[in-house]
C-alpha atoms as a PDB file:
ATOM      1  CA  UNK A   1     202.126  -3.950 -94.442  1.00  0.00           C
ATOM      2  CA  UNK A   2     202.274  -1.384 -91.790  1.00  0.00           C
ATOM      3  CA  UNK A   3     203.940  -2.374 -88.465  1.00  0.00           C
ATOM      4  CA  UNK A   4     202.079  -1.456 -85.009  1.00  0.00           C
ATOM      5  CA  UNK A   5     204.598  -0.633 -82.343  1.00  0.00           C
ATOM      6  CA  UNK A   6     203.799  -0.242 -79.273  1.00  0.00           C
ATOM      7  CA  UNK A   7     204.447   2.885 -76.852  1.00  0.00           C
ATOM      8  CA  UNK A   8     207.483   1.162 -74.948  1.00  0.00           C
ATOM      9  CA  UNK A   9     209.190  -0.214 -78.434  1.00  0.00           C
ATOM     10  CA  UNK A  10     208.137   3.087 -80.674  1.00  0.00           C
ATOM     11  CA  UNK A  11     212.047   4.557 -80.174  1.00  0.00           C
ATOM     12  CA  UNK A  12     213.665   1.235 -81.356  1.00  0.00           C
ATOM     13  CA  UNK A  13     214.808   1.404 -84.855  1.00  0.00           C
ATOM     14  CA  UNK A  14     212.987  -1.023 -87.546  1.00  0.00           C
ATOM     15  CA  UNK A  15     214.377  -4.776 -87.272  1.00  0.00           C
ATOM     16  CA  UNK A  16     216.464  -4.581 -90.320  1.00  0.00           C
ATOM     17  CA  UNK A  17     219.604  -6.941 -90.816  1.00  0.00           C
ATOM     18  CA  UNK A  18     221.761  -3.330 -89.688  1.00  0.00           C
ATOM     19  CA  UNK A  19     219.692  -4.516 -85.925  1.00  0.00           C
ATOM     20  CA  UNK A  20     220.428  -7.629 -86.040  1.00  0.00           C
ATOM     21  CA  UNK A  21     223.710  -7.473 -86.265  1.00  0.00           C
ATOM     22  CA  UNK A  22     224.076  -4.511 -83.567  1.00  0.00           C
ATOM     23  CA  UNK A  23     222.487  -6.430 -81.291  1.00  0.00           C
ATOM     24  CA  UNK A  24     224.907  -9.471 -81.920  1.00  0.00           C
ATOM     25  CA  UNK A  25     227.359  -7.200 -81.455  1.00  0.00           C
ATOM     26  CA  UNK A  26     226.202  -5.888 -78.218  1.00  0.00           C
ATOM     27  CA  UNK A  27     225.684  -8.769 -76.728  1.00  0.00           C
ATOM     28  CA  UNK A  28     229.262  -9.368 -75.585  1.00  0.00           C
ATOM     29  CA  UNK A  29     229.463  -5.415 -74.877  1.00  0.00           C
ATOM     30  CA  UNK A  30     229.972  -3.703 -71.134  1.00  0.00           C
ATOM     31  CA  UNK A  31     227.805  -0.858 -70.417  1.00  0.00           C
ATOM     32  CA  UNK A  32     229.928   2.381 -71.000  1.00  0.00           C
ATOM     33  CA  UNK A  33     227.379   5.056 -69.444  1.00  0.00           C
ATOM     34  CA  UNK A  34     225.167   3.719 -65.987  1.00  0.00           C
ATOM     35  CA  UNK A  35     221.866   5.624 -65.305  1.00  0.00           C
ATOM     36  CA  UNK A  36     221.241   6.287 -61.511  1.00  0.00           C
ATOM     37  CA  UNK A  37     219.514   7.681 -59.073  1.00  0.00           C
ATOM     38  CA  UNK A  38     219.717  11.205 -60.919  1.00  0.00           C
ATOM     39  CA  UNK A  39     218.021   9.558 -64.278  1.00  0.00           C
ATOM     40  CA  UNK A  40     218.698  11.034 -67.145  1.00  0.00           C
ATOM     41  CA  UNK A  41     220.408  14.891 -67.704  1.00  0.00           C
ATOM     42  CA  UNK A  42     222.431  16.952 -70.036  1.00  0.00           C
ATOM     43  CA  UNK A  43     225.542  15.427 -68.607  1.00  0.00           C
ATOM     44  CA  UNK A  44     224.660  12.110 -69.440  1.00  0.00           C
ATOM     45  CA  UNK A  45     223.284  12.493 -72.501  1.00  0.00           C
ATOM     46  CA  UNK A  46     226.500  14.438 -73.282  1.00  0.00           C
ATOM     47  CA  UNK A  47     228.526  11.440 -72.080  1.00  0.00           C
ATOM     48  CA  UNK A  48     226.248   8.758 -74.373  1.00  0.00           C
ATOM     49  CA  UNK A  49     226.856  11.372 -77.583  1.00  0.00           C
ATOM     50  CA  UNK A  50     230.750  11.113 -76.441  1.00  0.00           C
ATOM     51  CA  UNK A  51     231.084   7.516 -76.114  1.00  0.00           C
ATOM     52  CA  UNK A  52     228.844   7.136 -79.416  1.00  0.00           C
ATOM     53  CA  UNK A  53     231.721   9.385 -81.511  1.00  0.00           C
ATOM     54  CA  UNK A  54     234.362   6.889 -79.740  1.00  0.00           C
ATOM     55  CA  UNK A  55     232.633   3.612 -79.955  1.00  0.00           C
ATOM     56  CA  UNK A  56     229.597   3.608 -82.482  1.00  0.00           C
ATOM     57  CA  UNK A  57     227.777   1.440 -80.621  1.00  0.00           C
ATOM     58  CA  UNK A  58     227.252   1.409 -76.664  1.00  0.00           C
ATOM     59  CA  UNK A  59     225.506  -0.144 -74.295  1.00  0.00           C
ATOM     60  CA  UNK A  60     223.872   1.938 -71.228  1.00  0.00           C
ATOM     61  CA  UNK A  61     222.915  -0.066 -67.964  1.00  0.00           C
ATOM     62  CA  UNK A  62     219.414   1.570 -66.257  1.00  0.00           C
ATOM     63  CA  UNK A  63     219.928   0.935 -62.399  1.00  0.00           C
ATOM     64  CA  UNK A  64     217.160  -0.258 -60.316  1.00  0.00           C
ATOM     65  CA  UNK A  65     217.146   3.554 -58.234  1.00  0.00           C
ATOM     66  CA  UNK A  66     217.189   5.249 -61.270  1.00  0.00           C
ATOM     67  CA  UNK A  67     213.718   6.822 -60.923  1.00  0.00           C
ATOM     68  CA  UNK A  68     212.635   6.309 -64.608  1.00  0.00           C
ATOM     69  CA  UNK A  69     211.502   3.501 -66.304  1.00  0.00           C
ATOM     70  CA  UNK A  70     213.973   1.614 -68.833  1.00  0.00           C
ATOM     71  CA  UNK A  71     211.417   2.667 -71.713  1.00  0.00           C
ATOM     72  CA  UNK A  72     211.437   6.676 -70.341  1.00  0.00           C
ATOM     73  CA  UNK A  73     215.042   6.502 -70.556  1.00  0.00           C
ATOM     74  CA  UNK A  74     215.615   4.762 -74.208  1.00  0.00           C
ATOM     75  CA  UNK A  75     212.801   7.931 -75.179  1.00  0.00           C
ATOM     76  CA  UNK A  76     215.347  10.668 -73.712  1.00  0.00           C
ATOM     77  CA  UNK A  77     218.532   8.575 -75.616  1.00  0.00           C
ATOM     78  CA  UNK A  78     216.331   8.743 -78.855  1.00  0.00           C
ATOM     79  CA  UNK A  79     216.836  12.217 -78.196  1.00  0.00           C
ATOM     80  CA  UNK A  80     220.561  12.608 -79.556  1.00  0.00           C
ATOM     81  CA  UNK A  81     221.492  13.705 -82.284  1.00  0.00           C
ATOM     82  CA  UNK A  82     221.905  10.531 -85.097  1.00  0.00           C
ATOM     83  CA  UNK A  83     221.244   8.636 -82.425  1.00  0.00           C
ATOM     84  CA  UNK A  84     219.234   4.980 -83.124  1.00  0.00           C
ATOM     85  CA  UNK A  85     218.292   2.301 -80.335  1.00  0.00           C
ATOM     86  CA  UNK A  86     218.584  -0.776 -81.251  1.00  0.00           C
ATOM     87  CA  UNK A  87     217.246  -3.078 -78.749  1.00  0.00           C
ATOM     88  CA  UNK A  88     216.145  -2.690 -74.508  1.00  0.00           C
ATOM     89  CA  UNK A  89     216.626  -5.594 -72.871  1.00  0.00           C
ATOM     90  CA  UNK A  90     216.035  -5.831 -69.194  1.00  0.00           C
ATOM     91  CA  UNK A  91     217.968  -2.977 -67.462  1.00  0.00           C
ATOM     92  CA  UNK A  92     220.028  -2.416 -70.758  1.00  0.00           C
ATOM     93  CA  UNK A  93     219.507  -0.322 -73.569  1.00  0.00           C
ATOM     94  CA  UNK A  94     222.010  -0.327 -76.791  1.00  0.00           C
ATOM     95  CA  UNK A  95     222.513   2.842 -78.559  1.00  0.00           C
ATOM     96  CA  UNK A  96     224.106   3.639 -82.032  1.00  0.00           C
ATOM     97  CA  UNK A  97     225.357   6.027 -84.281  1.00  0.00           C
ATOM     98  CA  UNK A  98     227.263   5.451 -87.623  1.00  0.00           C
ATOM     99  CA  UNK A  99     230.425   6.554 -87.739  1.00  0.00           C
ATOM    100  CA  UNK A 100     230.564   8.829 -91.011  1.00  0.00           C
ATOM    101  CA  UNK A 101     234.104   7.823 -91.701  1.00  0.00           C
ATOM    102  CA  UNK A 102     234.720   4.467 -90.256  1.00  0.00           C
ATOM    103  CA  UNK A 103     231.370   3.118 -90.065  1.00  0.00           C
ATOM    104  CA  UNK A 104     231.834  -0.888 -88.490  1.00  0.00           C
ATOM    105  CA  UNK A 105     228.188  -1.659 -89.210  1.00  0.00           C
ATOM    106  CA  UNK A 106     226.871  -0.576 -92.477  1.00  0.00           C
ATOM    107  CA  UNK A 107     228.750   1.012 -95.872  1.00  0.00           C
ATOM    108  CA  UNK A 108     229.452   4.225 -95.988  1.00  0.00           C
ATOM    109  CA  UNK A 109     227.859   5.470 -99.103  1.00  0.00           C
END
């Protein structure tokens, strides 16, 4: 069965149980990075690979002056290296990484 995705969703990773339980965990999350009226540069995608290393998994808040659309913004996230999104929801995007060490979310093989 081959799953059609559309051009906004094509960056989110497939909906595995590994998503679902991301996004349960995310739920209760604050945003860690903010995108403004700057959108989206080397410094903050620097700062989303930093806080992925700390936390894993983190949540990054799209503000309404940021001039890029939620979906142009989850593309340019997609962009880091190991980096998965697991769900955009309104202004909010969750990102992830696996920890190789201490991975909370799936065994480390």
């Amino acid at each position: 069965m081959t799953s059609i995705r559309s051009e906004k969703t094509k960056n989110l990773m497939p909906a595995t149980d590994l998503r679902k339980r991301l996004r349960a965990a995310g739920h209760d999350l604050s945003a860690v990075v903010q995108i403004g009226k700057l959108g989206v540069n080397e410094a903050v995608l620097k700062q989303v690979g930093g806080a992925l290393t700390v936390h894993e998994l983190v949540k990054v808040k799209v503000n309404s002056e940021c001039p890029l659309s939620r979906f142009e913004v989850a593309e340019q996230l997609a962009t880091i290296p190991g980096a998965s999104l697991a769900q955009i929801m309104g202004g909010a995007i969750l990102v992830y990484r696996r920890d190789p060490k201490k991975a909370r979310f799936e065994k480390v093989k």
